[in-house]
Protein backbone atom coordinates (compact mmCIF):
# COMPACT_ATOMS: atom_id res chain seq x y z
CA UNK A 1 16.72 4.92 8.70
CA UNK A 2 15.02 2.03 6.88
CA UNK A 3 15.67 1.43 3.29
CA UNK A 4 14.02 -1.39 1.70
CA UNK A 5 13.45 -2.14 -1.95
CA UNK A 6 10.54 -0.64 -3.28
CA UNK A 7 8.02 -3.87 -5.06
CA UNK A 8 6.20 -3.48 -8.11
CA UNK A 9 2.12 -3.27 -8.11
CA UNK A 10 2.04 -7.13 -9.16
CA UNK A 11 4.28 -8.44 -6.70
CA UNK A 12 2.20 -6.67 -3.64
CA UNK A 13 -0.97 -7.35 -5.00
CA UNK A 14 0.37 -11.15 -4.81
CA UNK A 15 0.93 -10.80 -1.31
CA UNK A 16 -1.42 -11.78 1.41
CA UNK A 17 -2.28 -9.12 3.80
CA UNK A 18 0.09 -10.29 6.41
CA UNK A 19 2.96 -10.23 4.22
CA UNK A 20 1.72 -6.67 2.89
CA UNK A 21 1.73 -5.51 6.37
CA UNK A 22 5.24 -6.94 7.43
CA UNK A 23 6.90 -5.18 4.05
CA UNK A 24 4.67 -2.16 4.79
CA UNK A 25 5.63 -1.94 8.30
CA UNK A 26 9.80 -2.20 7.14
CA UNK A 27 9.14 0.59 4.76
CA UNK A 28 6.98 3.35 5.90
CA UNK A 29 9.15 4.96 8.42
CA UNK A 30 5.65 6.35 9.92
CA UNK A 31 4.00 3.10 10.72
CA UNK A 32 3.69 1.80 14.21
CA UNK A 33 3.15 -1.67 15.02
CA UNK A 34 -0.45 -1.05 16.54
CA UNK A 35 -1.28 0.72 12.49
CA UNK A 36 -3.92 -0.97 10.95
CA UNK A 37 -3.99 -1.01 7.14
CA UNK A 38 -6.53 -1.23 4.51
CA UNK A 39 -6.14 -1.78 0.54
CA UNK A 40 -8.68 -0.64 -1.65
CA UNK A 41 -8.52 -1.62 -5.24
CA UNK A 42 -9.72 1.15 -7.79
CA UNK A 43 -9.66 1.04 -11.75
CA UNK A 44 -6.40 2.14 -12.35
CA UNK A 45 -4.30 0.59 -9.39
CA UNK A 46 -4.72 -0.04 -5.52
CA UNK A 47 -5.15 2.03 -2.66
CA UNK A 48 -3.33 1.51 0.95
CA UNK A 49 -5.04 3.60 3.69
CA UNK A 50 -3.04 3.60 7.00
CA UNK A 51 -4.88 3.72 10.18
CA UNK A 52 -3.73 4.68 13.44
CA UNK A 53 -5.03 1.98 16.41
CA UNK A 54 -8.48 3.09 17.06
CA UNK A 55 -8.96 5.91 14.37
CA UNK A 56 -11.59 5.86 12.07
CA UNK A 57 -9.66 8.72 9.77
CA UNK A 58 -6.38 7.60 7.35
CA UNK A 59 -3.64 9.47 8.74
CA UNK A 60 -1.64 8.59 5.46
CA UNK A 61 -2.85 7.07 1.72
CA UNK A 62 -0.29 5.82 -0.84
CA UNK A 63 -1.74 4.93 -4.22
CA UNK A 64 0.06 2.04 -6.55
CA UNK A 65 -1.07 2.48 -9.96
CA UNK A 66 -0.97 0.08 -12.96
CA UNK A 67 1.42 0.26 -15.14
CA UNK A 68 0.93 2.65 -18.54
CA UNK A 69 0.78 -0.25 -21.08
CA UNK A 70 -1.45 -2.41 -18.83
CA UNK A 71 -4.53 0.82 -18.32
CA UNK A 72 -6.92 2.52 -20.53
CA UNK A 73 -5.80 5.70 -19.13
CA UNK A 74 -3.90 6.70 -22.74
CA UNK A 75 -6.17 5.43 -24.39
């Protein structure tokens, strides 16, 4: 079982996609090493698609979004 801290939106966002993928890849217990990934910002926080190799379809999408006091969401 892998349990790794989960990182705030800022801190991944920092990261470059290589480091994404290595702390994506210790955390999502469903991710195999031939997964491709792709992050899609949107207005309210980011979007990580997970691709299996050779699949054009997402077989999983975890949204991050922005923290309350940093969106227009309330507003």
């Amino acid at each position: 079982m892998r349990i790794t801290k989960i990182k705030p939106l800022d801190e991944l966002l920092k990261m470059s996609k290589e480091e994404l993928f290595e702390y994506l890849k210790e955390s999502e217990i469903s991710m195999h090493p031939t997964d491709s990934i792709e992050v899609v910002p949107f207005e309210h926080g980011t979007k990580i698609l997970y691709y299996h190799k050779d699949q054009t379809k997402p077989y999983k999408t975890r949204a991050y979004l922005n923290k309350i006091e940093d969106s227009e969401m309330l507003k």
